[in-house]
Protein backbone atom coordinates (compact mmCIF):
# COMPACT_ATOMS: atom_id res chain seq x y z
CA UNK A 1 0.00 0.00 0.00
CA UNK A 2 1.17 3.68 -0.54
CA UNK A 3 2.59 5.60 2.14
CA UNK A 4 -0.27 8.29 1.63
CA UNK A 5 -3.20 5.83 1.82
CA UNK A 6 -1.44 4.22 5.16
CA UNK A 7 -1.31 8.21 6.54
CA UNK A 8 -4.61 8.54 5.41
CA UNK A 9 -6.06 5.53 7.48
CA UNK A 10 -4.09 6.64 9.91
CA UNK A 11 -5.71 9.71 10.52
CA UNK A 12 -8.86 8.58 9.82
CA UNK A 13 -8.99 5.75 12.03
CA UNK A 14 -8.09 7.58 15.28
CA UNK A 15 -10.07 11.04 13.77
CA UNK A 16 -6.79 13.29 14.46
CA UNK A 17 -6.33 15.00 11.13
CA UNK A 18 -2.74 16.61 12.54
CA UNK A 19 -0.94 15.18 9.66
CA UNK A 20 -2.54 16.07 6.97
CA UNK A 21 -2.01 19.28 4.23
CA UNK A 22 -2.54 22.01 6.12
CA UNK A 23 -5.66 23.39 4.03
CA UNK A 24 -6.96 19.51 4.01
CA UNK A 25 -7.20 19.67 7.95
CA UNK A 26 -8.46 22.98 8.17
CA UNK A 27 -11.34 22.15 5.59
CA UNK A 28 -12.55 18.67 7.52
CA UNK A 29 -11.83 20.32 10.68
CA UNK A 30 -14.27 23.19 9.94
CA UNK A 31 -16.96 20.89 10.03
CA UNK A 32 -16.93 20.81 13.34
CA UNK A 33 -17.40 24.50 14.29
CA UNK A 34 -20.79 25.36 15.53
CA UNK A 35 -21.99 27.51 13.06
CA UNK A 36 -24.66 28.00 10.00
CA UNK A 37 -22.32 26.99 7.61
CA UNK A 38 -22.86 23.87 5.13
CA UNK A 39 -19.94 21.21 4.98
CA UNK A 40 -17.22 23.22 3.37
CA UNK A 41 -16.94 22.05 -0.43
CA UNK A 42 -13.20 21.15 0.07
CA UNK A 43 -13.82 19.53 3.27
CA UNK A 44 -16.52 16.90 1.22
CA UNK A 45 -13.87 17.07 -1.63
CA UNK A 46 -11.25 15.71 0.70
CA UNK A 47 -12.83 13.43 2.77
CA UNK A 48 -14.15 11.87 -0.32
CA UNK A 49 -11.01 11.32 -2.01
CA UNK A 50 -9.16 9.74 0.88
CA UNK A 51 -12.48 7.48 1.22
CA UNK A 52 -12.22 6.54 -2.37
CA UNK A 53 -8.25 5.68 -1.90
CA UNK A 54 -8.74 3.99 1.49
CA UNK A 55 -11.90 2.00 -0.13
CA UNK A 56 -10.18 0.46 -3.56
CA UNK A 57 -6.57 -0.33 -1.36
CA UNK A 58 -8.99 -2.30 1.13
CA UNK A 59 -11.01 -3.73 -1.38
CA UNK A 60 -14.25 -1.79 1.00
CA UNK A 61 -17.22 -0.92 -0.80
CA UNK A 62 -18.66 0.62 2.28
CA UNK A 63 -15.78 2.71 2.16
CA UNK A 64 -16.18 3.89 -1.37
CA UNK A 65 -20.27 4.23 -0.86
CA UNK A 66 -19.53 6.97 1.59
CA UNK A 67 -17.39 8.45 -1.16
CA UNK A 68 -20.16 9.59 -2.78
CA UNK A 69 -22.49 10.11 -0.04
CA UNK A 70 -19.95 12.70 1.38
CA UNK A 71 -20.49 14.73 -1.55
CA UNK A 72 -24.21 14.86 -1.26
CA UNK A 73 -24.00 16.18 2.31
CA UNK A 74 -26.01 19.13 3.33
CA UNK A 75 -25.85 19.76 7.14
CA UNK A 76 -22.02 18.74 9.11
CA UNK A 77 -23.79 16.51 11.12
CA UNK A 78 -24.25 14.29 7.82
CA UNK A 79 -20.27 14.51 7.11
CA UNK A 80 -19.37 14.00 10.91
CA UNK A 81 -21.44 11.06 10.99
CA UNK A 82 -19.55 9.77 7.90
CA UNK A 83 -16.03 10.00 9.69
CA UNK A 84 -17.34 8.12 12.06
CA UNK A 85 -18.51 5.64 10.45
CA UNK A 86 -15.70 5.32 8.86
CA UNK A 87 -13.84 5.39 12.06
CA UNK A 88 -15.66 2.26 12.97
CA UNK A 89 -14.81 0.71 9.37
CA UNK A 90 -11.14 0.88 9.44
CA UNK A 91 -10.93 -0.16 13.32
CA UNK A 92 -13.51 -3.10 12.02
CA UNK A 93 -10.82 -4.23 9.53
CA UNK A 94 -8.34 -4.59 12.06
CA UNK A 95 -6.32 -1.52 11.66
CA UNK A 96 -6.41 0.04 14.79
């Protein structure tokens, strides 16, 4: 597996985000600021991505379902719930 995808479950399996490109954490960490704001387009952007890499290197079509569900988000509840999820998914599979 590629170093990027194994920093990628990394991050998402524990939900610390440290790691990443600056203006990738930002983005999925704005989701979680109490305000009026819909999920940040780069935030879904990014999140979907790394699902979509995480999903086809561990053969997880959960994984690459929320892909595209991310994208069709409308409230950060919706996206929160997806890291989550997907939290639960990669601790599942034994990589925790």
């Amino acid at each position: 597996m590629e170093r990027a995808i194994i920093e990628s479950i990394a991050c998402y399996r524990v939900g610390d985000f440290s790691k990443m490109r600056e203006d990738a954490r930002e983005a999925i960490l704005s989701l979680y600021k109490n305000d009026d704001e819909k999920p940040a387009h780069m935030a879904r952007i990014q999140i979907s991505t790394n699902l979509l890499l995480m999903g086809k290197a561990l053969q997880d079509n959960r994984l690459l379902r929320m892909a595209v569900e991310v994208l069709m988000v409308n409230e950060k509840v919706e996206a929160i719930d997806i890291l989550l999820r997907t939290q639960e998914i990669l601790r599942e599979n034994g990589l925790s």
